[in-house]
N, C-alpha and C. Protein backbone atom coordinates (compact mmCIF):
# COMPACT_ATOMS: atom_id res chain seq x y z
N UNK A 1 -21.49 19.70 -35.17
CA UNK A 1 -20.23 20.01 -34.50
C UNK A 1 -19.87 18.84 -33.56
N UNK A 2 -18.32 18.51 -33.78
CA UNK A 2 -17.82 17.37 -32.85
C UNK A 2 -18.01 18.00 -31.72
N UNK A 3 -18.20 17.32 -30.33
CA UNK A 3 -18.24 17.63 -29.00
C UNK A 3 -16.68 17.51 -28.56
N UNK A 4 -16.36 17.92 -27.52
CA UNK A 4 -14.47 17.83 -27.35
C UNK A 4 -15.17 17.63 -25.76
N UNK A 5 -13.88 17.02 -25.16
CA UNK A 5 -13.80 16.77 -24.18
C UNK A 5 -13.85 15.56 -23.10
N UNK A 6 -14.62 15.51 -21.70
CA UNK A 6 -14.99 14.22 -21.42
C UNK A 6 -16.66 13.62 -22.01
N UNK A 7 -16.71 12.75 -22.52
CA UNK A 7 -17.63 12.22 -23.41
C UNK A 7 -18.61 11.89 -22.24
N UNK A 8 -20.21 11.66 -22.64
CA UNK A 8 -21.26 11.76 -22.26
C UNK A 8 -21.36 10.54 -21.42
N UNK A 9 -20.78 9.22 -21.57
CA UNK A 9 -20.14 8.01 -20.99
C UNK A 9 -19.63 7.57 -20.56
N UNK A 10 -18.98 8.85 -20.02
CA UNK A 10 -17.25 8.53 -19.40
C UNK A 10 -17.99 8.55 -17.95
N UNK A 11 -17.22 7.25 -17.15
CA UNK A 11 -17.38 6.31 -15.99
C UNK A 11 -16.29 6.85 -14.99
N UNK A 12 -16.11 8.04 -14.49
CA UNK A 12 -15.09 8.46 -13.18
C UNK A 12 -14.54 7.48 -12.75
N UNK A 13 -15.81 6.55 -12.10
CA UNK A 13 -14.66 5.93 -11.14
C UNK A 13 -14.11 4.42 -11.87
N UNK A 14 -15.02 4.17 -12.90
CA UNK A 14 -14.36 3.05 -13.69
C UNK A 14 -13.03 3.40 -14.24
N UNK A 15 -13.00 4.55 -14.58
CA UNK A 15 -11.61 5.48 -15.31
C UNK A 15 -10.70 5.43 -14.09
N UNK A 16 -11.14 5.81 -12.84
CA UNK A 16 -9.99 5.86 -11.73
C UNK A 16 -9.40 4.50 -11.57
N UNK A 17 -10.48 3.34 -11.49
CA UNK A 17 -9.91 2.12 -11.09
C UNK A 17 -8.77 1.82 -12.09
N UNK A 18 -9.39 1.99 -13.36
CA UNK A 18 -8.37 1.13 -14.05
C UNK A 18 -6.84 2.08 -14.38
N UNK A 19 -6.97 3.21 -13.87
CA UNK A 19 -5.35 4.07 -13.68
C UNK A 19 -4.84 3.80 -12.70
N UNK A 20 -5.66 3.39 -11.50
CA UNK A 20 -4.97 3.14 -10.05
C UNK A 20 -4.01 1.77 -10.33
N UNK A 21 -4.87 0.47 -10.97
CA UNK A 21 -4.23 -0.50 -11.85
C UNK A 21 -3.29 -0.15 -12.87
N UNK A 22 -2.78 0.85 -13.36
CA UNK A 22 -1.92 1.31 -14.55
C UNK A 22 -0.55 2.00 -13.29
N UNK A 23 -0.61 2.32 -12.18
CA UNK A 23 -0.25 2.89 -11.21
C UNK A 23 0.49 1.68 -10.79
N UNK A 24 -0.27 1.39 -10.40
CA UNK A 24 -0.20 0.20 -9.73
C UNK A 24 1.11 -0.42 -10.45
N UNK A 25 0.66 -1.32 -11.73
CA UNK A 25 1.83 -1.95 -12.14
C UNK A 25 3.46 -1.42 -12.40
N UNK A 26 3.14 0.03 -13.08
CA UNK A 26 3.98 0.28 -13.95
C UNK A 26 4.93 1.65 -12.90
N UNK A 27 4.15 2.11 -11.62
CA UNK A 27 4.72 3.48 -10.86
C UNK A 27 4.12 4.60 -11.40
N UNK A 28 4.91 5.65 -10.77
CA UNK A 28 4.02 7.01 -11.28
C UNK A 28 5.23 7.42 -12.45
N UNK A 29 6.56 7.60 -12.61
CA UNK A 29 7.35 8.12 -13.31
C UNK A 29 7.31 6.50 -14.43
N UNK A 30 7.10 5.68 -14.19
CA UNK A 30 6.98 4.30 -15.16
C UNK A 30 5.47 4.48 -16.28
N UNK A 31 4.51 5.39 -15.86
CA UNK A 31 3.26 5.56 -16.70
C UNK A 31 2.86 6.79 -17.09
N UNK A 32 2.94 6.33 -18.68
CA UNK A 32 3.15 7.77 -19.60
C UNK A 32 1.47 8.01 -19.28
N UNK A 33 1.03 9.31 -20.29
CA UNK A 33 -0.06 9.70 -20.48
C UNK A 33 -0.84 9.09 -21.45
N UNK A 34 0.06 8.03 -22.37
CA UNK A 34 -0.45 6.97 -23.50
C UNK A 34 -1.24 5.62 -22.86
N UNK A 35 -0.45 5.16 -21.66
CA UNK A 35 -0.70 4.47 -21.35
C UNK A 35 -2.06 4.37 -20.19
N UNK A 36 -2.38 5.76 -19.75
CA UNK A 36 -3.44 6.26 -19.00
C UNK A 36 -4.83 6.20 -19.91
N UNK A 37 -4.41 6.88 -20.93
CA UNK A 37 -5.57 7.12 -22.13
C UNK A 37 -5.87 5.70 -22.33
N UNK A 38 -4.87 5.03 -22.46
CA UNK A 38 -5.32 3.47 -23.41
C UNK A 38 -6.09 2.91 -22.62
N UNK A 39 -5.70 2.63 -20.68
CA UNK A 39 -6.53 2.16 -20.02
C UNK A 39 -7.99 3.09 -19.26
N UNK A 40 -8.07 3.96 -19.69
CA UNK A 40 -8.97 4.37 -19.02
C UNK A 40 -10.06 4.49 -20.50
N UNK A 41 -9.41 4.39 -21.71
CA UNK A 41 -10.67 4.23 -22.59
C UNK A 41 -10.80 5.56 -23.23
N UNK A 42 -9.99 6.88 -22.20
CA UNK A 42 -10.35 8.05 -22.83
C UNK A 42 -9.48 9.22 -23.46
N UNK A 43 -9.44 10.46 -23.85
CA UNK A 43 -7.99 11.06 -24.45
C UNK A 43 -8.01 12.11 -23.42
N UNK A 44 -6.29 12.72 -24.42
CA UNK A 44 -5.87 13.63 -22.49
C UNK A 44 -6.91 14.49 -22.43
N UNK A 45 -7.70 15.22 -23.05
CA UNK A 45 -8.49 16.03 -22.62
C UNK A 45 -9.77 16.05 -21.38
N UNK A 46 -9.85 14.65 -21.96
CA UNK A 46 -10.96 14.43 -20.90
C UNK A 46 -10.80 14.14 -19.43
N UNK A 47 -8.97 13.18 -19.41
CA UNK A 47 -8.84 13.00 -18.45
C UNK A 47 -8.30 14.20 -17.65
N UNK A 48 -7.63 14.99 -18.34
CA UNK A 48 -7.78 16.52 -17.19
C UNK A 48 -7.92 17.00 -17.05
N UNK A 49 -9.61 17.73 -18.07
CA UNK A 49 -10.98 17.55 -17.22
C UNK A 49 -11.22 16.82 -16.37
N UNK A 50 -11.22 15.75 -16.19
CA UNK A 50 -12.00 15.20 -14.87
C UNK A 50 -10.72 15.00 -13.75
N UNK A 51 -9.52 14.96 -13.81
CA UNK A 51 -8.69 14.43 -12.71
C UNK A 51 -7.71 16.00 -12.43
N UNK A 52 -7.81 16.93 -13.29
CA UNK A 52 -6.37 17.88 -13.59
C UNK A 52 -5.36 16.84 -14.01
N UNK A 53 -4.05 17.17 -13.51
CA UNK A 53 -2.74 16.78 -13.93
C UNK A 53 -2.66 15.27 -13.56
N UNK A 54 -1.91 14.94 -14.29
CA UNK A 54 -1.15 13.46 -13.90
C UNK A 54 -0.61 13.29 -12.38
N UNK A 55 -0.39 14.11 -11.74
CA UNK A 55 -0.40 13.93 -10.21
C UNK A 55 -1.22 13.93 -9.26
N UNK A 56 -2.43 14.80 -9.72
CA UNK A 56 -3.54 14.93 -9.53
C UNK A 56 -4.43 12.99 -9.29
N UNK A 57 -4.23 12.71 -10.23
CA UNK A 57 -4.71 11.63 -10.47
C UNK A 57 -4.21 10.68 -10.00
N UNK A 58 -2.65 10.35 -9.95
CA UNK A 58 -2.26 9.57 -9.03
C UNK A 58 -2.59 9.57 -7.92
N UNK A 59 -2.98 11.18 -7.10
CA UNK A 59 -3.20 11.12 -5.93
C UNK A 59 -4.56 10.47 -5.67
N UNK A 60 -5.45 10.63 -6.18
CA UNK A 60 -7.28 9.69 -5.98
C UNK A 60 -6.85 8.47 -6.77
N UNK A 61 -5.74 8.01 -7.44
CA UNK A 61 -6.11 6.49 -7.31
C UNK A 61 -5.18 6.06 -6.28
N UNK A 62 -4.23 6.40 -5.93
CA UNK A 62 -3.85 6.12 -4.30
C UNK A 62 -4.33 6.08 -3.27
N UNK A 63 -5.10 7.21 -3.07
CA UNK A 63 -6.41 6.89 -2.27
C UNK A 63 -7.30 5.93 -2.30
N UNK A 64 -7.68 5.73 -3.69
CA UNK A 64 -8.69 4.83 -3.93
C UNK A 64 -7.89 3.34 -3.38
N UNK A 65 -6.71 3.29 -4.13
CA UNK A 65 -5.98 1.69 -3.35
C UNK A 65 -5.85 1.45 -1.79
N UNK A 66 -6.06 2.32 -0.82
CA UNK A 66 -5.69 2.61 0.18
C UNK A 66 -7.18 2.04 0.63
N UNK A 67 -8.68 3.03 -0.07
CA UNK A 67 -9.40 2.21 0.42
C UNK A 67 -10.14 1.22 0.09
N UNK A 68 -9.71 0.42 -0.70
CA UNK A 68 -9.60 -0.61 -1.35
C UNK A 68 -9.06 -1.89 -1.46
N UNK A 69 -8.10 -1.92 -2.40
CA UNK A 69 -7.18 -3.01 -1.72
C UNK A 69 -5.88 -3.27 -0.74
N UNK A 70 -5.18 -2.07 -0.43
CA UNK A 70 -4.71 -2.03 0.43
C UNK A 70 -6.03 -2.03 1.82
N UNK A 71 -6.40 -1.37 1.71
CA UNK A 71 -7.28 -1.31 3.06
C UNK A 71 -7.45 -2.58 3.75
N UNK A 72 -7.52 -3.39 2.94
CA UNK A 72 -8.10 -5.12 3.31
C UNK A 72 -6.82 -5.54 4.05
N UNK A 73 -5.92 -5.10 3.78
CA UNK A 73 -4.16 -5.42 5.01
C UNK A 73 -4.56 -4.78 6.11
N UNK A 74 -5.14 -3.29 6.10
CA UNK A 74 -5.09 -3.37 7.35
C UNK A 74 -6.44 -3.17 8.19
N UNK A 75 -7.41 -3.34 7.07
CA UNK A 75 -8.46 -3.68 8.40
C UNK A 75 -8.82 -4.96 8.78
N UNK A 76 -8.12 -5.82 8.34
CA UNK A 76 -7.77 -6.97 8.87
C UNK A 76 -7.22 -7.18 10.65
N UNK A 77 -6.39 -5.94 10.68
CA UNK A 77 -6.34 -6.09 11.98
C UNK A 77 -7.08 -5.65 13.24
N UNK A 78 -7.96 -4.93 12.56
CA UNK A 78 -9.05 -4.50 13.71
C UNK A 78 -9.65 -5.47 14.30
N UNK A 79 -9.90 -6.66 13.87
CA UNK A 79 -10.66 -7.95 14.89
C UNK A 79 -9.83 -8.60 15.27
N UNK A 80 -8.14 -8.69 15.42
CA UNK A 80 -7.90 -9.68 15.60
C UNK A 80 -7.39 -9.27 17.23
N UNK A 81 -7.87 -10.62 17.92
CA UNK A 81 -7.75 -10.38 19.35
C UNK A 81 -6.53 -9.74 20.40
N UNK A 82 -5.43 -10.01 19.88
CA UNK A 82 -4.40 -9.61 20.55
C UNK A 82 -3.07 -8.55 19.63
N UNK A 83 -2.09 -8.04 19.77
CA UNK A 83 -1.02 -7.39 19.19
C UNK A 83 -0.73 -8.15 18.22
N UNK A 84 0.17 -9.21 18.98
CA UNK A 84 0.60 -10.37 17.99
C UNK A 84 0.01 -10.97 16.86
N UNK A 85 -1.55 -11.26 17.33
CA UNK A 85 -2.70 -11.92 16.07
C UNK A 85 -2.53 -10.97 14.95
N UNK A 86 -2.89 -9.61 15.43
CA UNK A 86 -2.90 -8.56 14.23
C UNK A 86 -1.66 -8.03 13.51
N UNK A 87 -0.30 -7.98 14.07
CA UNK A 87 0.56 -8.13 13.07
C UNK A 87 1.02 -9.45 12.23
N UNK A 88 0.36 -10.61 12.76
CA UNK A 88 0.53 -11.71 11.72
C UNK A 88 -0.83 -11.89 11.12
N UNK A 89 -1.76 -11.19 11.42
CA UNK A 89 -2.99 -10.35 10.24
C UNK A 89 -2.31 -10.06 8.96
N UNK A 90 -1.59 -8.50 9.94
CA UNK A 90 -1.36 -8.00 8.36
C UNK A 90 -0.21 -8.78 7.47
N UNK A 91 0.75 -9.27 8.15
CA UNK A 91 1.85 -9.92 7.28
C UNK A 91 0.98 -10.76 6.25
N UNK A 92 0.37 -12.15 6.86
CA UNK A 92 -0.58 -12.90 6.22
C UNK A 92 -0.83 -12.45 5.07
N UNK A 93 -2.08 -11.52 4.89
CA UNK A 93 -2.75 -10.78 4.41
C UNK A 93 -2.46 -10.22 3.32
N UNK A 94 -1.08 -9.59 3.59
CA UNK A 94 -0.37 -8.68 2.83
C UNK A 94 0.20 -9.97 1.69
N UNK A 95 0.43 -10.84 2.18
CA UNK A 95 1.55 -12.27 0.90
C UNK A 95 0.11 -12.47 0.08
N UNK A 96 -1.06 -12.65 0.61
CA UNK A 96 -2.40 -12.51 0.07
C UNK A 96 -2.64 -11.69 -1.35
N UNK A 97 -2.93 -10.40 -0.33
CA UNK A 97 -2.99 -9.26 -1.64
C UNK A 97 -2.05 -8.91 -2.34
N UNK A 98 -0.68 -9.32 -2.18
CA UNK A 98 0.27 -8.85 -2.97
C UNK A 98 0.90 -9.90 -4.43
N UNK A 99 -0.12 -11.08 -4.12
CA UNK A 99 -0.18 -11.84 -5.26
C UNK A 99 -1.60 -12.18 -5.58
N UNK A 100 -2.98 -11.44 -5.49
CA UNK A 100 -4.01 -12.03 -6.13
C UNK A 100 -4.24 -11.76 -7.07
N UNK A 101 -4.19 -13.37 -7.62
CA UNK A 101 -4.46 -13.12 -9.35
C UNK A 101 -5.17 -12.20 -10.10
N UNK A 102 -4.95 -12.12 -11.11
CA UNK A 102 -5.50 -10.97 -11.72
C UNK A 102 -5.18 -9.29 -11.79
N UNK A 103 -3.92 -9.26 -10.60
CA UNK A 103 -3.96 -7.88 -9.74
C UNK A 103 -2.01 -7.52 -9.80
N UNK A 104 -1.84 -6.10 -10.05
CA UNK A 104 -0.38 -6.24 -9.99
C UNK A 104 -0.27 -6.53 -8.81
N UNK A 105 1.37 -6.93 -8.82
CA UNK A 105 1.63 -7.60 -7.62
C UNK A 105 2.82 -6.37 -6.83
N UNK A 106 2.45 -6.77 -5.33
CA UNK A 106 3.33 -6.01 -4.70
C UNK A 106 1.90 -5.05 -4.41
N UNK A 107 2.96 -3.54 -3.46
CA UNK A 107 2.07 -2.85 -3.12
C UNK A 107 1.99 -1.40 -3.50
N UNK A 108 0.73 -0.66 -4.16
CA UNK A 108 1.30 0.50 -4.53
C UNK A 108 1.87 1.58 -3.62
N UNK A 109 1.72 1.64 -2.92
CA UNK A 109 1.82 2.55 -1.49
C UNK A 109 3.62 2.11 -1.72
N UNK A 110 4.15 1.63 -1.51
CA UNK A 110 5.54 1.02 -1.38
C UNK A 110 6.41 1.25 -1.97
N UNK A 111 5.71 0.68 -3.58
CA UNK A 111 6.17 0.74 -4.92
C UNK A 111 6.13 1.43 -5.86
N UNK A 112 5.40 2.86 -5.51
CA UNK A 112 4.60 3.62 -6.42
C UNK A 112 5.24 4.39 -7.31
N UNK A 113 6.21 5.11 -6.17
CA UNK A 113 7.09 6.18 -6.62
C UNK A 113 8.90 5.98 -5.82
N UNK A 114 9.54 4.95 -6.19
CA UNK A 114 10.94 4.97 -5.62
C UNK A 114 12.16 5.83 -5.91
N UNK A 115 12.50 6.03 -6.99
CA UNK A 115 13.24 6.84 -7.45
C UNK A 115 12.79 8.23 -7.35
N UNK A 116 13.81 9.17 -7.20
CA UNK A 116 13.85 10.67 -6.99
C UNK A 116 13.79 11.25 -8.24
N UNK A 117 12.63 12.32 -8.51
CA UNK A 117 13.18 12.69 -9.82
C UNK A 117 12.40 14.33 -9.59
N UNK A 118 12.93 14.99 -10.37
CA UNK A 118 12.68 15.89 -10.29
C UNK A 118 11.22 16.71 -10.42
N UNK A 119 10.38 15.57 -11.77
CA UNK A 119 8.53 15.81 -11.15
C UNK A 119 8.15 14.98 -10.12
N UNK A 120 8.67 14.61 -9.51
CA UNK A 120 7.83 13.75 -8.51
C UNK A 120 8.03 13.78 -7.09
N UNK A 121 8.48 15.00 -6.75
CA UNK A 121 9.04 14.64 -5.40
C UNK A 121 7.39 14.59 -4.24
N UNK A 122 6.49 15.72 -4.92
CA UNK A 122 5.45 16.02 -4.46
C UNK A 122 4.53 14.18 -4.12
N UNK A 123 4.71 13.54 -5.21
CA UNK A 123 4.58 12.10 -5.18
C UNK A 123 4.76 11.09 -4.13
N UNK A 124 6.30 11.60 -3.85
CA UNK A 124 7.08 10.72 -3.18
C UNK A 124 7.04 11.30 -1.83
N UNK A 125 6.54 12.53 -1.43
CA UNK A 125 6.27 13.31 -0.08
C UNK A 125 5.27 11.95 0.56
N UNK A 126 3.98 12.44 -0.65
CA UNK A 126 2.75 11.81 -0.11
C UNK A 126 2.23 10.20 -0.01
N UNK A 127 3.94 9.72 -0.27
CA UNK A 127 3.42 8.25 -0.56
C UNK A 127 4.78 8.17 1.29
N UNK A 128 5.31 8.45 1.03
CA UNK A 128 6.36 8.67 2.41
C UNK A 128 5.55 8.70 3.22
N UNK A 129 4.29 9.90 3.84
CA UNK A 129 3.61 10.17 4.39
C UNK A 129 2.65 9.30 5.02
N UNK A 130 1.93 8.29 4.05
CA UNK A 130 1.00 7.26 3.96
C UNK A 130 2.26 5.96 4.32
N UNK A 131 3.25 5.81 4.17
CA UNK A 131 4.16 4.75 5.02
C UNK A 131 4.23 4.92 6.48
N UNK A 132 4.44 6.23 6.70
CA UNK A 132 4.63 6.42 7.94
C UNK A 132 3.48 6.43 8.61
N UNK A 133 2.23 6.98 8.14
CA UNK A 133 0.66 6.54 9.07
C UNK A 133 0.90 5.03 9.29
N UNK A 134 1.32 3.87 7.76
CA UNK A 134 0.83 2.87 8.38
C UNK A 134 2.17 2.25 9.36
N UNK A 135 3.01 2.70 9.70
CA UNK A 135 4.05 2.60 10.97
C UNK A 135 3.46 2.70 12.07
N UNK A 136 2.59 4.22 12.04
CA UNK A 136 1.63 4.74 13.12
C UNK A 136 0.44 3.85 13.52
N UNK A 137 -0.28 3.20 12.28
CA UNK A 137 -1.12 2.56 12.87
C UNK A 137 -0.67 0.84 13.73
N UNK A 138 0.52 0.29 13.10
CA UNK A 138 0.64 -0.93 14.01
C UNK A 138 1.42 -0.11 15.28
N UNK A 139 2.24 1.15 15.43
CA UNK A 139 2.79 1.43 16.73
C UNK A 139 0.84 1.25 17.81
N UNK A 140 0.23 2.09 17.12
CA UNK A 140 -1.02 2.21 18.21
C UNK A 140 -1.55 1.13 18.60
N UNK A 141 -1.70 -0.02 17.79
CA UNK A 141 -2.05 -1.54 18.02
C UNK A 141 -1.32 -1.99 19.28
N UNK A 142 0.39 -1.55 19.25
CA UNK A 142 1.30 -2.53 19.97
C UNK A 142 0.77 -1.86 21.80
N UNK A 143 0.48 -0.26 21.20
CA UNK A 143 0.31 0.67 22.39
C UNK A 143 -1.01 -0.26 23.15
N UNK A 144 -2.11 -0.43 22.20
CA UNK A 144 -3.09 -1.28 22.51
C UNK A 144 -2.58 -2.27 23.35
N UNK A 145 -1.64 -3.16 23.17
CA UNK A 145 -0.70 -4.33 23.79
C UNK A 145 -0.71 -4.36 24.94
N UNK A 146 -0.06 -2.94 24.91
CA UNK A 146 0.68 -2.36 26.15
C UNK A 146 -0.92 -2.32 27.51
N UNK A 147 -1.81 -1.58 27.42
CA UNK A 147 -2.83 -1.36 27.83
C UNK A 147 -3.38 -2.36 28.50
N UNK A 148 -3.75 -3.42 27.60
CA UNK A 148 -4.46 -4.40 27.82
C UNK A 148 -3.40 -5.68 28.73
N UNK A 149 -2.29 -5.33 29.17
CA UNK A 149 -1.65 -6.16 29.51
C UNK A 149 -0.84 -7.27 29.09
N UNK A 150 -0.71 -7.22 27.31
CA UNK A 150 -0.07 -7.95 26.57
C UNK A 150 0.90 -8.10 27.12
N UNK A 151 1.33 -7.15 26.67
CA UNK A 151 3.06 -6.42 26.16
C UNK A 151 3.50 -5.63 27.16
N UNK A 152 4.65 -5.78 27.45
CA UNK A 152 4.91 -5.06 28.71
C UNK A 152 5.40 -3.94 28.60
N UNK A 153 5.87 -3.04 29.66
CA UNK A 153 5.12 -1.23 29.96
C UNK A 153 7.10 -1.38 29.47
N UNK A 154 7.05 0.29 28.79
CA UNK A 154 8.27 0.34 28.29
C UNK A 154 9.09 -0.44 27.16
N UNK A 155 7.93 -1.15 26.41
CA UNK A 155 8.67 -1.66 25.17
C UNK A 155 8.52 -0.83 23.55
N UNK A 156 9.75 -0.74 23.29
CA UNK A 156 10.08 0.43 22.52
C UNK A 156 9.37 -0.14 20.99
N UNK A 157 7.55 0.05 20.97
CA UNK A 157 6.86 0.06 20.05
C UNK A 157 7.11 0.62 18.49
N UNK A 158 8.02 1.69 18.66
CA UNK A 158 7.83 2.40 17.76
C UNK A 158 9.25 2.00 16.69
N UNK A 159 10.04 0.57 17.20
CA UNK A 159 11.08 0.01 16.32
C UNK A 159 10.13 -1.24 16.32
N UNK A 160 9.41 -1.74 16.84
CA UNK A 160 9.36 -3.05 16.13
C UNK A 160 8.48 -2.46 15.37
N UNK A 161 7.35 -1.70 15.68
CA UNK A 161 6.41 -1.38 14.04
C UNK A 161 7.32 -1.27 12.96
N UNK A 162 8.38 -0.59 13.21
CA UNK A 162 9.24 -0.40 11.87
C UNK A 162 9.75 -1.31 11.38
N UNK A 163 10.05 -2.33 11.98
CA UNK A 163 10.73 -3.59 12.17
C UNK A 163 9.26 -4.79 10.75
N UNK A 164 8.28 -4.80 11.40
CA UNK A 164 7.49 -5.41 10.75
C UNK A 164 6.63 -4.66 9.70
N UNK A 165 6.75 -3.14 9.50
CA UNK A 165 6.38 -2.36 8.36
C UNK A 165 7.71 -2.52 7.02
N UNK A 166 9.21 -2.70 7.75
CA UNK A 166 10.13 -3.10 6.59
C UNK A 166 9.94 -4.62 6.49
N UNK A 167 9.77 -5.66 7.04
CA UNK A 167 9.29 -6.48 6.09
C UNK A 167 8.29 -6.94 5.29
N UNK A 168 7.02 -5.84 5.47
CA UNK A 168 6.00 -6.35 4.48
C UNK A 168 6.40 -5.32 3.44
N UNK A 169 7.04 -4.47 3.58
CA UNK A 169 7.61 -3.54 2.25
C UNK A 169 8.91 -4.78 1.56
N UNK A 170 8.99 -5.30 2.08
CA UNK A 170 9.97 -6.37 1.45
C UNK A 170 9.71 -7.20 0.96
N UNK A 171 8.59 -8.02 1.36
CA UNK A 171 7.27 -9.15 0.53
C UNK A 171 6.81 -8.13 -0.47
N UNK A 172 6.41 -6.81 -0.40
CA UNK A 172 5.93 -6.35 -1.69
C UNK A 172 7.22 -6.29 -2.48
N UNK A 173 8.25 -5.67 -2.63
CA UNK A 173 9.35 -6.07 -3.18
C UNK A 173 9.65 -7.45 -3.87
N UNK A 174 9.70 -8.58 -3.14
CA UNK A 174 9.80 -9.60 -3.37
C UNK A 174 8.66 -10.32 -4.19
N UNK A 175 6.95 -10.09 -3.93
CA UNK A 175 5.97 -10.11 -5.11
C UNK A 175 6.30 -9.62 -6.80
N UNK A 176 7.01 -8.36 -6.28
CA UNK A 176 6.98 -7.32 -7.48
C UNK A 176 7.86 -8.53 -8.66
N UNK A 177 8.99 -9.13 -8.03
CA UNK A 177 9.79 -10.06 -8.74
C UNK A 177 9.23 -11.38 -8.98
N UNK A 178 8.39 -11.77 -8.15
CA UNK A 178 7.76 -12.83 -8.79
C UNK A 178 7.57 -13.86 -7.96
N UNK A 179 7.76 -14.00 -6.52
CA UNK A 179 7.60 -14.28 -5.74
C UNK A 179 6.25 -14.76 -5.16
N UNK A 180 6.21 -16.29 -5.02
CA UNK A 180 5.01 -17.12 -4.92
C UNK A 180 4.56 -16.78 -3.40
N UNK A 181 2.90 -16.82 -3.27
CA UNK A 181 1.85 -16.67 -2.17
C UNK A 181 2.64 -17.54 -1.20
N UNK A 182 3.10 -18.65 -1.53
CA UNK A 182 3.55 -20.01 -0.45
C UNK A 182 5.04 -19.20 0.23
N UNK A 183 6.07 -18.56 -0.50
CA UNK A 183 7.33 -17.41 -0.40
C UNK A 183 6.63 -17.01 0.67
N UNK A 184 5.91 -15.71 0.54
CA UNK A 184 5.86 -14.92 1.07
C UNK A 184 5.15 -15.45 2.42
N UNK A 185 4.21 -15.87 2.33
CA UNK A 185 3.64 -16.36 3.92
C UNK A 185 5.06 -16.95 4.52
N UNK A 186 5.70 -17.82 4.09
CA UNK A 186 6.94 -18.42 4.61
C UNK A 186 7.65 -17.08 5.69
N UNK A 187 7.50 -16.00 4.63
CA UNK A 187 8.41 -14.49 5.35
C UNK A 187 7.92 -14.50 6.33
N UNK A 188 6.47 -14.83 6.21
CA UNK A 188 5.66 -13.82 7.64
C UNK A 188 5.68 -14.69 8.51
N UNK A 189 5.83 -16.12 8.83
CA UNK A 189 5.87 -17.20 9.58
C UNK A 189 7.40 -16.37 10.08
N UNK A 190 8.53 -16.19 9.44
CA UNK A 190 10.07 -16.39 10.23
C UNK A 190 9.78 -14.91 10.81
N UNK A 191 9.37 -14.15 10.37
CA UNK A 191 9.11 -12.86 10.89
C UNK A 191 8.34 -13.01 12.30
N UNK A 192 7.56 -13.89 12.38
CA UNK A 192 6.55 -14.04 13.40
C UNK A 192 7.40 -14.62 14.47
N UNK A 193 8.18 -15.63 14.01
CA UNK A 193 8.67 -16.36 14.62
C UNK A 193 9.84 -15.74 15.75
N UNK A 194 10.15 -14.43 15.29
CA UNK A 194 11.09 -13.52 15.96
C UNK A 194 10.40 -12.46 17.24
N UNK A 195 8.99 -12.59 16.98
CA UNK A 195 8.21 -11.81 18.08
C UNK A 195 8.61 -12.06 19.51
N UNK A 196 8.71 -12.81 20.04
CA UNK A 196 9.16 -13.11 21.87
C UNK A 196 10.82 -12.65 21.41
N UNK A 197 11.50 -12.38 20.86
CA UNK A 197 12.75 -12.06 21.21
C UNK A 197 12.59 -10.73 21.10
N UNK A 198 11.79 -10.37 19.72
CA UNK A 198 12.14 -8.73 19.96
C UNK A 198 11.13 -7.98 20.67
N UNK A 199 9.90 -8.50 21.55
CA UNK A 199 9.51 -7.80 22.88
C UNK A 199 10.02 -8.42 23.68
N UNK A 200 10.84 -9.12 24.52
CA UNK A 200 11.57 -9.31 25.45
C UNK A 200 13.36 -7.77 25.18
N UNK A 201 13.87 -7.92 24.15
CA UNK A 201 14.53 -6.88 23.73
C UNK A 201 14.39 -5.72 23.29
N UNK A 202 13.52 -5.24 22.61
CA UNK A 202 13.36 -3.75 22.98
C UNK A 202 12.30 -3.76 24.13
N UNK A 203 12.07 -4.14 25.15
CA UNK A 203 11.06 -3.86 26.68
C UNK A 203 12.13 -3.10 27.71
N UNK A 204 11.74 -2.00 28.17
CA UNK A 204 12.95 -1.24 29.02
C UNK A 204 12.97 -2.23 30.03
């Protein structure tokens, strides 16, 4: 008797990586269930056995990119000495990972799920959700700023995070098209370059 199902060989997390990569390039409403099977090596049965649904699965390889290669954007900024160092961490960083060879380009978190559609809103909740933590995490950095005597008391943290979270969503944008490592650092240099105006202007 044939055996049915997930096969005696089947590699979880080798199977996750290479859907998070199928994710990755193509979105969640951009990648059929053909194209899951082909890269993960296995058929639908097995994969939902091991993941459930196609959303299911997007959700642990989103995770998985988060702690993975996204992660490397932003724990990048945990050592770096001051506010400023660590948002031109992550900008840096981000023109980095959003073109290393071998790797789709751009970011999935960003890019994953844009369009509205009627299976995916659940998608597009939880990728919304994970934008706005990482808003949250450079506001707490700038708060850090604030503390340590950077940055001065009453500067309205919570627009420039947004301020420098829409332009690295814009370098991933701009990767996605084709946009060279040398481009994008260029962004994060003029971006940087705007820091003393916009804490002198949003500071009450």
């Amino acid at each position: 008797m044939v055996e049915r199902g997930r096969p005696r060989s089947f590699d979880r997390a080798a199977a996750l990586r290479r859907a998070m990569e199928v994710f990755w390039a193509k979105g969640y409403d951009g990648t059929s269930m053909a194209d899951l099977t082909a890269a993960m090596g296995v058929n639908s049965p097995s994969i939902y056995a091991a993941f459930g649904c196609k959303e299911q699965l997007f959700g642990e390889a989103v995770a998985l990119y988060a702690a993975t290669e996204g992660g490397r954007i932003w724990s990048s900024m945990v050592t770096a000495p001051t506010a400023r160092a660590a948002i031109e961490t992550m900008l840096r960083t981000s023109a980095e990972e959003f073109t290393r060879a071998g790797k789709p380009r751009g970011c999935l978190i960003a890019l994953g799920a844009i369009h509205t559609d009627q299976g995916n809103e659940v998608v597009r909740r939880d990728l919304r959700q994970k934008r706005a933590q990482n808003i949250e995490q450079l506001s707490r950095r700038l708060e850090r700023g604030i503390a340590d005597g950077e940055l001065p008391k009453g500067l309205d943290r919570r627009a420039i995070a947004t301020f420098y979270a829409t332009v690295q969503h814009g370098m991933s944008i701009q990767a996605r098209d084709g946009a060279s490592r040398k481009s994008l650092l260029a962004v994060a240099d003029c971006a940087m370059a705007a820091w003393d105006g916009l804490i002198s202007s949003r500071a009450a």
